[in-house]
Protein backbone atom coordinates (compact mmCIF):
# COMPACT_ATOMS: atom_id res chain seq x y z
CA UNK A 1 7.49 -4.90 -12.26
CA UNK A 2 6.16 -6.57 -8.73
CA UNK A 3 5.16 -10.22 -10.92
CA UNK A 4 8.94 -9.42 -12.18
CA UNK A 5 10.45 -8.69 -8.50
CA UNK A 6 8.42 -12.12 -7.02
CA UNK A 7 9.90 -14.00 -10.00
CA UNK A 8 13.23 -12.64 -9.42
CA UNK A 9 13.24 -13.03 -5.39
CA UNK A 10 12.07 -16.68 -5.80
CA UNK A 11 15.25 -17.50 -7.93
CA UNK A 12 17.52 -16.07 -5.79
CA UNK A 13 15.91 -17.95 -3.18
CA UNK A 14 16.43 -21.19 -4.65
CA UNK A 15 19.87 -20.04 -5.75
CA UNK A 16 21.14 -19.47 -2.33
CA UNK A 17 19.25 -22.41 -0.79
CA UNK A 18 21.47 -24.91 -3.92
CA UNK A 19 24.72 -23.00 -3.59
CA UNK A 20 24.82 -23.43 0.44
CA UNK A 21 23.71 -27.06 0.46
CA UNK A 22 26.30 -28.03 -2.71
CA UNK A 23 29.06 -26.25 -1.70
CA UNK A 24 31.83 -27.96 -1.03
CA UNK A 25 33.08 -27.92 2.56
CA UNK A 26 36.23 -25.56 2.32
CA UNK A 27 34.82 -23.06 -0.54
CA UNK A 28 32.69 -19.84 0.06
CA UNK A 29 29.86 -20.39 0.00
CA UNK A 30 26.66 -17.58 -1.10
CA UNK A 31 26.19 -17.06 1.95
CA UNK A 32 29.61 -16.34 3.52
CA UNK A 33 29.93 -13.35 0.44
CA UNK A 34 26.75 -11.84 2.09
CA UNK A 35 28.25 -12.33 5.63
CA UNK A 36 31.43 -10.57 4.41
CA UNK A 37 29.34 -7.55 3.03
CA UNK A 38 27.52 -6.61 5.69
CA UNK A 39 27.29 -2.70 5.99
CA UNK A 40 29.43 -1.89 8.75
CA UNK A 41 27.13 1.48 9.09
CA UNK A 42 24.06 -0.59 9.59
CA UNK A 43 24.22 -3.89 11.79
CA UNK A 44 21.07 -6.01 12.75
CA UNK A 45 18.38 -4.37 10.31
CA UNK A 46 14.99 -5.56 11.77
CA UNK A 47 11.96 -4.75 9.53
CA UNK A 48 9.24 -5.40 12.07
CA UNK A 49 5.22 -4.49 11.69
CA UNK A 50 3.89 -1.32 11.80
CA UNK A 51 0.41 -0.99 13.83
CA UNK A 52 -1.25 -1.77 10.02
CA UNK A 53 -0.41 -2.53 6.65
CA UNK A 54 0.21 1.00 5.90
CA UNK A 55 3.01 1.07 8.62
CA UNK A 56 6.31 -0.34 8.92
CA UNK A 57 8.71 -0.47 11.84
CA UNK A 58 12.60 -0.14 11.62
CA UNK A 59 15.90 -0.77 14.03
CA UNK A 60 19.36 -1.33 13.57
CA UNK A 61 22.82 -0.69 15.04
CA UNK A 62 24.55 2.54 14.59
CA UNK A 63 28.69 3.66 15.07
CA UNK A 64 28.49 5.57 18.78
CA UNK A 65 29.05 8.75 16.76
CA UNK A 66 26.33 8.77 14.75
CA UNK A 67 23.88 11.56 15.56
CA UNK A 68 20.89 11.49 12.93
CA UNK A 69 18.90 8.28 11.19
CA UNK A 70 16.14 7.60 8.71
CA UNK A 71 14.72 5.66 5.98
CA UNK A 72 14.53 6.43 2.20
CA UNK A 73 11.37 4.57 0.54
CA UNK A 74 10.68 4.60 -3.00
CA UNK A 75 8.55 2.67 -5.37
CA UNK A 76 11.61 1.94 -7.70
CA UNK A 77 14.57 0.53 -7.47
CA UNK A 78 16.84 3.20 -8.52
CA UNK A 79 15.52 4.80 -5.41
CA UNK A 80 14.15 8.12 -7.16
CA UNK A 81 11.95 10.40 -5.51
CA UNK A 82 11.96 8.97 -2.57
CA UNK A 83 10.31 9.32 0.55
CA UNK A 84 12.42 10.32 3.92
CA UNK A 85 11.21 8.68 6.85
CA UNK A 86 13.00 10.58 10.14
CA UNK A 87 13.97 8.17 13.26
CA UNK A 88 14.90 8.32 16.91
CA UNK A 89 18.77 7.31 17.81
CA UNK A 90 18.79 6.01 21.06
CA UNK A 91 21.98 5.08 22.91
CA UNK A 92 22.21 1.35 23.00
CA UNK A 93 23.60 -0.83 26.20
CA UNK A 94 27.08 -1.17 24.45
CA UNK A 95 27.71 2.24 23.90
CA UNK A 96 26.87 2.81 20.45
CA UNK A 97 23.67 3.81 18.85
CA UNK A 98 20.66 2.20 17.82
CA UNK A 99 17.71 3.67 15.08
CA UNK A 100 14.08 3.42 15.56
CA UNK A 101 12.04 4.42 12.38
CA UNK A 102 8.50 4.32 11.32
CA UNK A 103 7.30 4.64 8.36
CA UNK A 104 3.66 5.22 7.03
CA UNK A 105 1.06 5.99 4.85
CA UNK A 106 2.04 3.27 2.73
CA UNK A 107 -0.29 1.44 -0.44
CA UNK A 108 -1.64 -1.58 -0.11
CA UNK A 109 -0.83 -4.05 -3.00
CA UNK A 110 2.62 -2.21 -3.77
CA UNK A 111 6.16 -3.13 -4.05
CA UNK A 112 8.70 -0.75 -2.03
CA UNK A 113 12.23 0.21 -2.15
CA UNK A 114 13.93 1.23 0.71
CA UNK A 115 17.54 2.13 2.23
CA UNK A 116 18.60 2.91 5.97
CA UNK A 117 20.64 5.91 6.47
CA UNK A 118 22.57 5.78 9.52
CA UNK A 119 24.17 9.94 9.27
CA UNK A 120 26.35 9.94 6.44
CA UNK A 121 26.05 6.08 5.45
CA UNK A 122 23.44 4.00 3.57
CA UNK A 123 22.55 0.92 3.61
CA UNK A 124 22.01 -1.43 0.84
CA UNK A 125 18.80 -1.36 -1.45
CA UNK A 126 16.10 -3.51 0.20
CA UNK A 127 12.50 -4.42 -0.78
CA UNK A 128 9.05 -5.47 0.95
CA UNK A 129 5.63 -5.54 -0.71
CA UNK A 130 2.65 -4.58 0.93
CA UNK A 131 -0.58 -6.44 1.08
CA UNK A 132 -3.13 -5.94 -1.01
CA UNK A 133 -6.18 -7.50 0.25
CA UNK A 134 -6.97 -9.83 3.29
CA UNK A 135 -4.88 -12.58 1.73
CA UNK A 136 -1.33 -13.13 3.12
CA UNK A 137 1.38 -15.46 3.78
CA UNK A 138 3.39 -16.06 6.88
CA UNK A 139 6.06 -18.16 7.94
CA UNK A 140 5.68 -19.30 11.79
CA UNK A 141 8.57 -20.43 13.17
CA UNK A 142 10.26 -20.45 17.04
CA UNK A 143 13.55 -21.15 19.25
CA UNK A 144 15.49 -20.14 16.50
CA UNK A 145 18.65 -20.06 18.87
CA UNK A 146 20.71 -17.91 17.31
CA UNK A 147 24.21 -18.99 19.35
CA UNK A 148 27.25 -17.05 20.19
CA UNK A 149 28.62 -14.01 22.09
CA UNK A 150 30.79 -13.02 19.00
CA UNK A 151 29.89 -12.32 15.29
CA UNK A 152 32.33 -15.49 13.93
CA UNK A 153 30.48 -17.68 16.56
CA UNK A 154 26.92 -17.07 15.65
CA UNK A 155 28.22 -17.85 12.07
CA UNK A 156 26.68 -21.35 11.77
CA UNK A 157 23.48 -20.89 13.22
CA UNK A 158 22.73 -17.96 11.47
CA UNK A 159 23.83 -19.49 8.17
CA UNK A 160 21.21 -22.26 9.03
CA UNK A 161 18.61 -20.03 9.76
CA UNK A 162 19.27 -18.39 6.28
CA UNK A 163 18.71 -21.80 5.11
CA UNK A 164 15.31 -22.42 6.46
CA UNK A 165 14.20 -19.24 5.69
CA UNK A 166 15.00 -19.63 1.97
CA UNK A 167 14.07 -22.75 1.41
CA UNK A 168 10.02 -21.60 3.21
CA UNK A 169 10.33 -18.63 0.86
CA UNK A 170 10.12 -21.29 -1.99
CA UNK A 171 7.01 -22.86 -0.72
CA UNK A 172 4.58 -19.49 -0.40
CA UNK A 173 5.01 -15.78 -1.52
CA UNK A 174 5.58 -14.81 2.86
CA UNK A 175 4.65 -11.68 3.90
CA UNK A 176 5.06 -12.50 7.17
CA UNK A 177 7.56 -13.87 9.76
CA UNK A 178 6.06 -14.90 13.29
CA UNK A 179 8.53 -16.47 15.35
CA UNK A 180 7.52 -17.52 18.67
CA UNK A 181 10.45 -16.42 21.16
CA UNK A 182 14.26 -17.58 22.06
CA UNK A 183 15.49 -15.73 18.74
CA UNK A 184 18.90 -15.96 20.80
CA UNK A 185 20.68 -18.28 22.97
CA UNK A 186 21.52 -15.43 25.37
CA UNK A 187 20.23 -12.08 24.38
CA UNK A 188 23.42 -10.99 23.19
CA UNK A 189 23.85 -8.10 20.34
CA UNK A 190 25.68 -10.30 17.91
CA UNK A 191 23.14 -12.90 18.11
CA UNK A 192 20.70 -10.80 17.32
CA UNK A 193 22.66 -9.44 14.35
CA UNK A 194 23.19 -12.93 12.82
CA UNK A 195 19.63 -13.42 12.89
CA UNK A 196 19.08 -10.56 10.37
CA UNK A 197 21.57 -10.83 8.14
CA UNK A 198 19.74 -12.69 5.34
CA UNK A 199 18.75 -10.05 2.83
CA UNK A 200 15.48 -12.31 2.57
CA UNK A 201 14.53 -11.34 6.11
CA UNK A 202 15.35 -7.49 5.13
CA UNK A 203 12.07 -8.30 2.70
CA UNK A 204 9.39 -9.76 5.13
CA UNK A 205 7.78 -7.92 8.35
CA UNK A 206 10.01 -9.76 11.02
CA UNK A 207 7.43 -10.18 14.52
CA UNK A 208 9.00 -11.41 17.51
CA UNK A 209 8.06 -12.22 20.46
CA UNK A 210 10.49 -12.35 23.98
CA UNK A 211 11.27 -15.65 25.28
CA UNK A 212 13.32 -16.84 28.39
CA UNK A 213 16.53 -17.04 26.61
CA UNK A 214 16.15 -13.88 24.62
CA UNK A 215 15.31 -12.12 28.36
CA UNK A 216 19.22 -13.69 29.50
CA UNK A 217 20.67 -10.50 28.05
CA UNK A 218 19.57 -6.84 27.82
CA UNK A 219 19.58 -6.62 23.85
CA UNK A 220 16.17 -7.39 22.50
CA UNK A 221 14.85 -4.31 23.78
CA UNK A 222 16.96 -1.97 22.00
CA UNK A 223 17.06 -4.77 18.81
CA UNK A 224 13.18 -4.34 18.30
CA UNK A 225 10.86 -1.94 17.21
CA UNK A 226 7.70 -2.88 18.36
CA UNK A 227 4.08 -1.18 17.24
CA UNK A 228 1.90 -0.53 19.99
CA UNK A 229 3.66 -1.75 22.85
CA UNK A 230 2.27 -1.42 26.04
CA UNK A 231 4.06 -2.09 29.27
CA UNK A 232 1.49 -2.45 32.25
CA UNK A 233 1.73 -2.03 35.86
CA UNK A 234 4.25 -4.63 35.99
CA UNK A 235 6.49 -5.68 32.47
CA UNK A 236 9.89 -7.19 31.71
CA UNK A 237 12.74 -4.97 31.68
CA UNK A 238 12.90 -5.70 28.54
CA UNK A 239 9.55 -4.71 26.74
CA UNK A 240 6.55 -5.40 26.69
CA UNK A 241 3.11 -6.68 25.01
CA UNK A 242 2.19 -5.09 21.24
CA UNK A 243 -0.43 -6.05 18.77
CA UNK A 244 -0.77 -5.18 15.07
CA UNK A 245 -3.44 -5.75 12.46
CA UNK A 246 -2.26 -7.48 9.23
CA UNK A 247 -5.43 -8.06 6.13
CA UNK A 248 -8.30 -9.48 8.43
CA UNK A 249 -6.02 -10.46 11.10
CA UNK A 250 -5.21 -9.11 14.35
CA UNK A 251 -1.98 -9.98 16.13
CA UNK A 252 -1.47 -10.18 19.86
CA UNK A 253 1.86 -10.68 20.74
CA UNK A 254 2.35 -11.64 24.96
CA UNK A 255 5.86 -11.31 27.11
CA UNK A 256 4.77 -14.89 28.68
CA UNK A 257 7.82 -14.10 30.71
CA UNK A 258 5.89 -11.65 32.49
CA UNK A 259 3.34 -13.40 34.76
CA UNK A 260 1.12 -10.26 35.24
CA UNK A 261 -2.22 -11.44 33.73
CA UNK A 262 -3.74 -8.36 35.19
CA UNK A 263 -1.63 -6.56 32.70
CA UNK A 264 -1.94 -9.36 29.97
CA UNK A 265 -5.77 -9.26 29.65
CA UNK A 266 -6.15 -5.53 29.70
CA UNK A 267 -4.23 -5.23 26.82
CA UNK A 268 -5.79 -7.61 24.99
CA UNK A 269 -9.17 -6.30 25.96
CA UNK A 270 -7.99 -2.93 25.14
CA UNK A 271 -6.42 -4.41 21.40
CA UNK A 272 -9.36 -5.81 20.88
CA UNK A 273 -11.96 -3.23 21.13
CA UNK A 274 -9.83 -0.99 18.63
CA UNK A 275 -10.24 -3.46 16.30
CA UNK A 276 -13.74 -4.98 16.84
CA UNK A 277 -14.12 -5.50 13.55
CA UNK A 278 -11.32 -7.50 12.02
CA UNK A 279 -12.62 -11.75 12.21
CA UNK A 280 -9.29 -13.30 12.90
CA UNK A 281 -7.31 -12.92 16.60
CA UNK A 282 -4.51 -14.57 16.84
CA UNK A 283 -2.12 -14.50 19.98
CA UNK A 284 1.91 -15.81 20.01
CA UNK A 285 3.86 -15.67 22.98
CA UNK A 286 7.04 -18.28 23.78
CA UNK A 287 5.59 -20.95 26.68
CA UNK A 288 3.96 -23.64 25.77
CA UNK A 289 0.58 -24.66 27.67
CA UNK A 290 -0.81 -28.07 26.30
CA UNK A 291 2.32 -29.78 24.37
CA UNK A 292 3.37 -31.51 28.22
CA UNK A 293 6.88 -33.04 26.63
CA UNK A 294 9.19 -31.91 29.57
CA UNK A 295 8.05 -33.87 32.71
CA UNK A 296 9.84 -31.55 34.86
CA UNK A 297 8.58 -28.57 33.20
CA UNK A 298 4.29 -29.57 33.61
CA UNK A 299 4.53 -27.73 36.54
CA UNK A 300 4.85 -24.79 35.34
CA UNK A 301 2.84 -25.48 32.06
CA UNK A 302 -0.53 -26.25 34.59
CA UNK A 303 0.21 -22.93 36.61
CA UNK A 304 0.40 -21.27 32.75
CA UNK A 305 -3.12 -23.11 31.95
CA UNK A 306 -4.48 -21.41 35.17
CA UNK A 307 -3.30 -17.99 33.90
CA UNK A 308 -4.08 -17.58 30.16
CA UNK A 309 -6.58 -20.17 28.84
CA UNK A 310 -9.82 -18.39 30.42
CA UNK A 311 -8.29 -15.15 29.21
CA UNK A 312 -8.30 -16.46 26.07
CA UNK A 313 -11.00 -18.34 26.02
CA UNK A 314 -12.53 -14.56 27.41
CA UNK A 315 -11.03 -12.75 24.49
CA UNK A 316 -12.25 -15.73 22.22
CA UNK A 317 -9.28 -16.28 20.48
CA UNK A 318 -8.98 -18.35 17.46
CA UNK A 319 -5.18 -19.44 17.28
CA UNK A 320 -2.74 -19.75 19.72
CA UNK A 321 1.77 -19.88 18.60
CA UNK A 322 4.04 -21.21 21.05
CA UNK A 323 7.55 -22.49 21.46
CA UNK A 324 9.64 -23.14 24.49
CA UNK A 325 9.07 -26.77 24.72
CA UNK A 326 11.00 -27.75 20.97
CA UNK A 327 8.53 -30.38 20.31
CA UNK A 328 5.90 -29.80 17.67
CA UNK A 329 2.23 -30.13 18.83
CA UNK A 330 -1.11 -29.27 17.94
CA UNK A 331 -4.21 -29.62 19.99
CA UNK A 332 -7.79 -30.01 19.60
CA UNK A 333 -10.16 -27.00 19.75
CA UNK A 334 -9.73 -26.33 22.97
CA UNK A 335 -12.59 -24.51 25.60
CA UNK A 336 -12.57 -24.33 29.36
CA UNK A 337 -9.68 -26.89 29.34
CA UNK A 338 -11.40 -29.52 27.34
CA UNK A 339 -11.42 -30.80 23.77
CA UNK A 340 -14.78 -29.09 22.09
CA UNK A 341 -14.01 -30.36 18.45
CA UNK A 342 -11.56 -32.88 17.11
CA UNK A 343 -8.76 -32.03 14.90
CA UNK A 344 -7.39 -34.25 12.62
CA UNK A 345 -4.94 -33.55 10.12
CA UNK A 346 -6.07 -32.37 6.59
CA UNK A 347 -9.20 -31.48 8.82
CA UNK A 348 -11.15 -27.90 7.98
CA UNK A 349 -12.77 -27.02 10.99
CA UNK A 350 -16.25 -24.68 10.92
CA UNK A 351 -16.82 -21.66 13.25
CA UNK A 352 -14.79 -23.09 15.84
CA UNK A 353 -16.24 -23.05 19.72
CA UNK A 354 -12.79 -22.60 21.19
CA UNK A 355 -9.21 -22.33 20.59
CA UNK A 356 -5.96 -24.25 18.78
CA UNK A 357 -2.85 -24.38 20.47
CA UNK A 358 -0.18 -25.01 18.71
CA UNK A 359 3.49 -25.38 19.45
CA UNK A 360 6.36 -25.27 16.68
CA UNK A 361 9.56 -27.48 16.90
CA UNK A 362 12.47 -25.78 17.60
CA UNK A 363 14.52 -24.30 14.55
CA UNK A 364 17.60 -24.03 15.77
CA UNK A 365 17.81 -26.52 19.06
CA UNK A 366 15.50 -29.39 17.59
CA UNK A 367 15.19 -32.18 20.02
CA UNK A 368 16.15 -36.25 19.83
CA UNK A 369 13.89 -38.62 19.88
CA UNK A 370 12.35 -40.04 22.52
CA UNK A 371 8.84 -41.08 24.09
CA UNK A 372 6.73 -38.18 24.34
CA UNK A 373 4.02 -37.94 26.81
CA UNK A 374 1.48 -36.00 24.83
CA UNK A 375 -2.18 -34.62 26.60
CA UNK A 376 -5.20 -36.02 25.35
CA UNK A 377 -6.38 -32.73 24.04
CA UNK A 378 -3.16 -32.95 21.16
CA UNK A 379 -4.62 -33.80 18.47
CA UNK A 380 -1.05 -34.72 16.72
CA UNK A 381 2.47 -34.01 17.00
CA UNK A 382 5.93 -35.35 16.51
CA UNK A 383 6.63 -38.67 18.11
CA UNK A 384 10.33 -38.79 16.46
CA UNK A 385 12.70 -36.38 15.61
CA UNK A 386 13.46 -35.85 11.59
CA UNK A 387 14.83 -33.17 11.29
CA UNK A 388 13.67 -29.04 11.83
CA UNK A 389 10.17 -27.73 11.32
CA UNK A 390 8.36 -24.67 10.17
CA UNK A 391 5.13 -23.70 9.19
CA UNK A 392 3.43 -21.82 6.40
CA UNK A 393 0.36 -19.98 7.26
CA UNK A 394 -2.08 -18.68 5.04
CA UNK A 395 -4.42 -16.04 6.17
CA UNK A 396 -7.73 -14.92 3.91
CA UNK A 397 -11.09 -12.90 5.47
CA UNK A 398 -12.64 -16.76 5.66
CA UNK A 399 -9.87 -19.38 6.49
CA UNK A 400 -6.44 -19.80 8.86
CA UNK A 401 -4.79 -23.02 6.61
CA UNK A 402 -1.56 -24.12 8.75
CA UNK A 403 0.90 -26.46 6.96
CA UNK A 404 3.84 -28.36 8.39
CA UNK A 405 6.97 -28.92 6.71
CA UNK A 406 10.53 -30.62 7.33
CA UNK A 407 13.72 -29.15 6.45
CA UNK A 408 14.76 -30.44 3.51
CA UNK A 409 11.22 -32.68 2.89
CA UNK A 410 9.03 -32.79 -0.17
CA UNK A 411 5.57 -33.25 2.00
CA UNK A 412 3.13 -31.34 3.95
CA UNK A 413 3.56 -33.48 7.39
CA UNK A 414 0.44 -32.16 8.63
CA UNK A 415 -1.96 -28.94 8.03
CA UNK A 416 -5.60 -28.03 9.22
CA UNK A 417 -7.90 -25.13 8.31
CA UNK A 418 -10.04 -22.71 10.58
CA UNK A 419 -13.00 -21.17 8.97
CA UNK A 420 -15.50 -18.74 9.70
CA UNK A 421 -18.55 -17.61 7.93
CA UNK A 422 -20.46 -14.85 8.59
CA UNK A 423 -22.95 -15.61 11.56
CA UNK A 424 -20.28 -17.03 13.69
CA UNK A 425 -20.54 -17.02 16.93
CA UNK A 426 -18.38 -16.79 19.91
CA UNK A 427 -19.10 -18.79 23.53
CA UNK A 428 -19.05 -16.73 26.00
CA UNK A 429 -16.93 -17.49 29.34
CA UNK A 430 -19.30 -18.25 32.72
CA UNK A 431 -19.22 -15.42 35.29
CA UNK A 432 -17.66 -18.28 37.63
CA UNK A 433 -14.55 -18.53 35.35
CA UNK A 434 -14.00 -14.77 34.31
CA UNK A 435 -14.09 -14.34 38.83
CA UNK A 436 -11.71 -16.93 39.17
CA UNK A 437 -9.15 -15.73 36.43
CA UNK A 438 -9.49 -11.97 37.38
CA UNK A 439 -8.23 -13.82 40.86
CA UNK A 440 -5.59 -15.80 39.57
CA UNK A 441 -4.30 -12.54 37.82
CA UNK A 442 -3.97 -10.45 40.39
CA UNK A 443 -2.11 -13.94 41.70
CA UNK A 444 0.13 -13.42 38.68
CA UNK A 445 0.82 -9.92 39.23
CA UNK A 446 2.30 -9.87 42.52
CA UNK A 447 4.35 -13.63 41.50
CA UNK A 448 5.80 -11.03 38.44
CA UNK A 449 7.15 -8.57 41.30
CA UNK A 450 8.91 -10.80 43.03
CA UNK A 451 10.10 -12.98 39.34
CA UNK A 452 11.36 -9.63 38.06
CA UNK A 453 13.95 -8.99 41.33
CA UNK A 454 14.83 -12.42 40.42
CA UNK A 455 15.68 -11.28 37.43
CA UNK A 456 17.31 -8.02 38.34
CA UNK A 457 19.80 -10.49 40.69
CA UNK A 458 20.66 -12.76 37.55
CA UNK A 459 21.56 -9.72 35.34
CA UNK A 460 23.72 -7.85 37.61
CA UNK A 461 25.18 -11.36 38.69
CA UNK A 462 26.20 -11.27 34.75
CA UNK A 463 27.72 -8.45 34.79
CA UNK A 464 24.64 -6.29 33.48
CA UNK A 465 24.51 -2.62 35.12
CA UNK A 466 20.90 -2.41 35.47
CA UNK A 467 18.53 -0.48 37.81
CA UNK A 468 16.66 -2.13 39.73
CA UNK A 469 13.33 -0.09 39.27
CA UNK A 470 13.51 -0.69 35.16
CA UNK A 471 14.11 -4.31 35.88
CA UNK A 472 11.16 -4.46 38.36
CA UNK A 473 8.61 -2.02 37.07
C-alpha cells in the first residue's frame, strides 16, 4: 500500500505539473478545479512539525461560529478506525476562528490518513508518511511571496508555487518543506491561504520561518502551529523561536526579525542540550549574513554577522538557510568570520570545522540580472538570473547532500555534501569571542525594544488594533 501511495502521488504530481504548463491560456486548468474546491469549512490547512517524528502539528481557518475542532487519523484510506485528535479554537484577528491540533504517538515508517473536522464539517482525505529511519528528504525553499489582499489576487502566485512544488516532488520522495521566511507579500490571511492550497503541501510537514514581509500583517501567528516555541524576554508580536528533531536532525528555526540574541542563544543552548545526542543542527531563519548582493542592505548584513555567527559558531552549527536577499549563494565553511575549508561544487566536505551559509533565490520575487558583488567567503552563487530556484536536501545519520535546481531545468546547477563520522569533533569558540557576543546580545536586546515600538507604530498606522505590550514584549 505505501510503495502503491508513492507511486500514485508521483503521477499525480507530474500530472498536475503537464496539465498547468500545457493548458491552453483561456481553459481550466488542474489547478483552477482544486482552487474551486476548496472546503469552505477548512481554509489555509498548514501541516507543520511536531516536536519529533511521532508528532504532527495542525492549523487552519474556521467559520466564526464554529465552537469545537480536531483531527481524524487513520492508517487507511477509507478512514476506519480512526484516531481523534482534540484541538484548541482560538479566535483569529478577523473575527472568525482558527484550529490548533497536535497529534502524536505516531509510527515511524508509516503512511497516514487524515481529515480536519472543523464542528460539523470535514475536510477532504489527506495523507503524510512518517519517517522511518534517519533518512529523509526536504525541499528548501524561501521568499515565496505569496501576493494579494484577496483570494482571486493571490491566484497566480499561488498557482506558481503549486508549480514548483510539484515539479521538486518529482525529483525526491520530500518529507520535508523548509522555507526560509516572506511566505507572504504582506502577512495577510488570504495570502497565507493560497500558499496551502496545493493538496501536495497538505502531504509534507510545512516549517516556516517569519520574515520581514510575513511580520507586515498580524496573520502568521494565528496561520502557524509551531512545536516548541519559545518567546524570550523580548519576541515579535508575532511568535517566536521553535526547534524540532526530524531522523538525526535537529531543527532550529530563529525570528531574525527579532534582534534579541540574548533570547536567540538561550534557546538554542536550551534546544540543544535536550537533544545532545542527535549529529546534525541545522538553523533557518529569513536574513541573509554572507550573500552581500544589496549594497544598501551590507549594513545591516555586518551588524547581523556581529550578532549570530559566534552564536553559531558557539552552538557549532553545521548548516545555516537563509533568504531575504533573492540571490542564491553559498559560502565556504565558515569559522570566526573566515573561510576554514573550501567549497566547491560537487565537493563532499569531511567533519567540517565551521559552518555553511547558504542563501536560496527567491521563489516567488526572483531577481534580474545584474553584477553581483559576492564576499570572498561564497564559494558560488548565481551571477545571472535564469529563472526560480529550489533545493533538495537529503538528510542520512552520516551526510547533509544539498542540490540546486532551476524551474523548469534538467540539471543539478550545483550541490555539495557535509559528512561526519564518528570521532568528529567540534572547535570550540575562544573565551574572548563568547565575552564579546554575550555583549553584543545584550546590545541586541535592548535595539529589539525599541525595533518592536517601531513596529507597534507601523501596524496601528495600517490599521491593525494591536496592544502595545503584545507588540513590544
Amino acid at each position: 500500500m505505501k510503495k502503491m501511495m508513492k507511486t500514485v502521488s508521483i503521477f499525480m504530481a507530474v500530472l498536475l505539473l503537464v496539465c498547468s504548463c500545457v493548458a491552453p491560456v483561456n481553459a481550466v486548468s488542474v489547478w483552477d478545479v482544486f482552487w474551486a474546491d476548496e472546503e469552505e469549512s477548512a481554509r489555509g490547512i498548514i501541516m507543520q512539525p511536531g516536536a519529533d517524528e511521532t508528532q504532527r502539528n495542525f492549523s487552519w481557518y474556521m467559520p466564526q461560529d464554529v465552537t469545537e475542532c480536531s483531527v481524524l487519523v487513520s492508517t487507511n484510506a477509507l478512514m476506519l478506525q480512526a484516531e481523534e485528535y482534540e484541538g484548541d479554537v482560538i479566535d483569529s484577528y478577523q473575527g472568525d476562528k482558527v484550529a490548533k491540533v497536535t497529534v502524536s504517538e505516531l509510527e515511524c515508517g508509516e503512511t497516514y490518513y487524515y481529515v480536519c473536522v472543523s464542528g460539523e464539517e470535514k475536510s477532504s482525505v489527506y495523507s503524510f508518511e512518517t519517517v522511518e529511519d534517519d533518512a529523509f528528504s526536504a525541499l528548501y525553499i524561501s521568499d515565496i511571496h505569496i501576493s494579494g489582499d484577496s483570494r482571486d489576487s493571490v491566484k497566480d502566485t499561488s498557482f506558481a508555487f503549486a508549480d514548483l512544488l510539484a515539479q521538486a516532488s518529482t525529483r525526491a520522495d520530500l518529507n520535508l518543506i523548509l522555507s526560509a521566511g516572506d511566505q507572504a507579500s504582506d502577512g495577510l490571511r488570504a495570502e497565507y491561504e493560497g500558499l496551502t492550497f496545493s493538496p501536495l503541501s497538505r502531504g509534507l510537514s510545512f516549517a516556516t520561518t517569519i520574515g520581514n514581509h510575513d511580520r507586515k500583517g498580524v496573520d502568521y501567528r494565528y496561520f502557524t502551529n509551531l512545536p516548541n516555541e519559545e518567546t524570550g524576554m523580548v519576541s515579535s508580536y508575532q511568535g517566536g523561536d521553535y526547534w524540532f528533531v526530524k531522523g538525526d536532525v535537529l531543527f532550529l528555526c530563529l525570528d531574525s526579525n527579532n534582534a534579541s540574541g540574548t533570547d536567540h542563544l538561550c534557546f538554542m543552548k536550551n534546544a540543544i542540550r535536550e537533544n545532545a545526542d542527535v549529529r546534525w543542527r541545522v538553523v533557518m531563519m529569513h536574513h541573509d549574513l554572507y550573500g552581500g548582493t544589496i549594497e544598501h542592505r551590507e549594513s545591516e548584513n555586518n551588524l547581523l554577522r556581529l550578532l549570530y555567527s559566534p552564536m553559531f559558531d558557539e552552538c557549532n552549527i553545521d548548516l545555516v538557510l537563509l533568504g531575504h536577499s533573492h540571490h542564491y549563494s553559498v559560502t565556504d565553511v565558515v569559522y570566526n568570520g573566515k573561510s576554514v575549508q573550501e567549497l566547491t561544487d560537487g565537493c563532499a566536505i569531511e567533519n567540517a570545522q565551521g559552518t555553511v551559509y547558504m542563501v536560496s533565490a527567491s521563489v516567488g520575487r526572483p531577481r534580474e540580472a545584474e553584477e553581483i558583488p559576492y564576499s570572498d567567503l561564497i564559494a558560488f552563487g548565481m551571477e545571472k538570473y535564469t529563472d526560480r530556484l529550489y533545493n533538495i536536501i537529503d538528510f542520512s545519520a552520516d551526510a547533509i547532500t544539498v542540490s540546486t535546481y532551476e524551474m523548469n531545468g534538467e540539471e543539478v546547477v550545483h550541490s555539495f555534501t557535509l559528512t561526519k563520522t564518528d570521532d568528529y569533533t567540534a572547535p570550540q569558540i575562544s573565551i574572548f569571542r563568547k565575552l564579546f557576543s554575550r555583549f553584543v546580545n545584550l546590545i541586541g536586546t535592548i535595539y529589539a525594544v525599541f525595533n518592536n515600538i517601531g513596529v507597534f507604530s507601523d501596524l496601528k498606522e495600517d490599521g491593525f488594533d494591536v496592544a502595545l505590550k503584545d507588540v513590544v514584549f
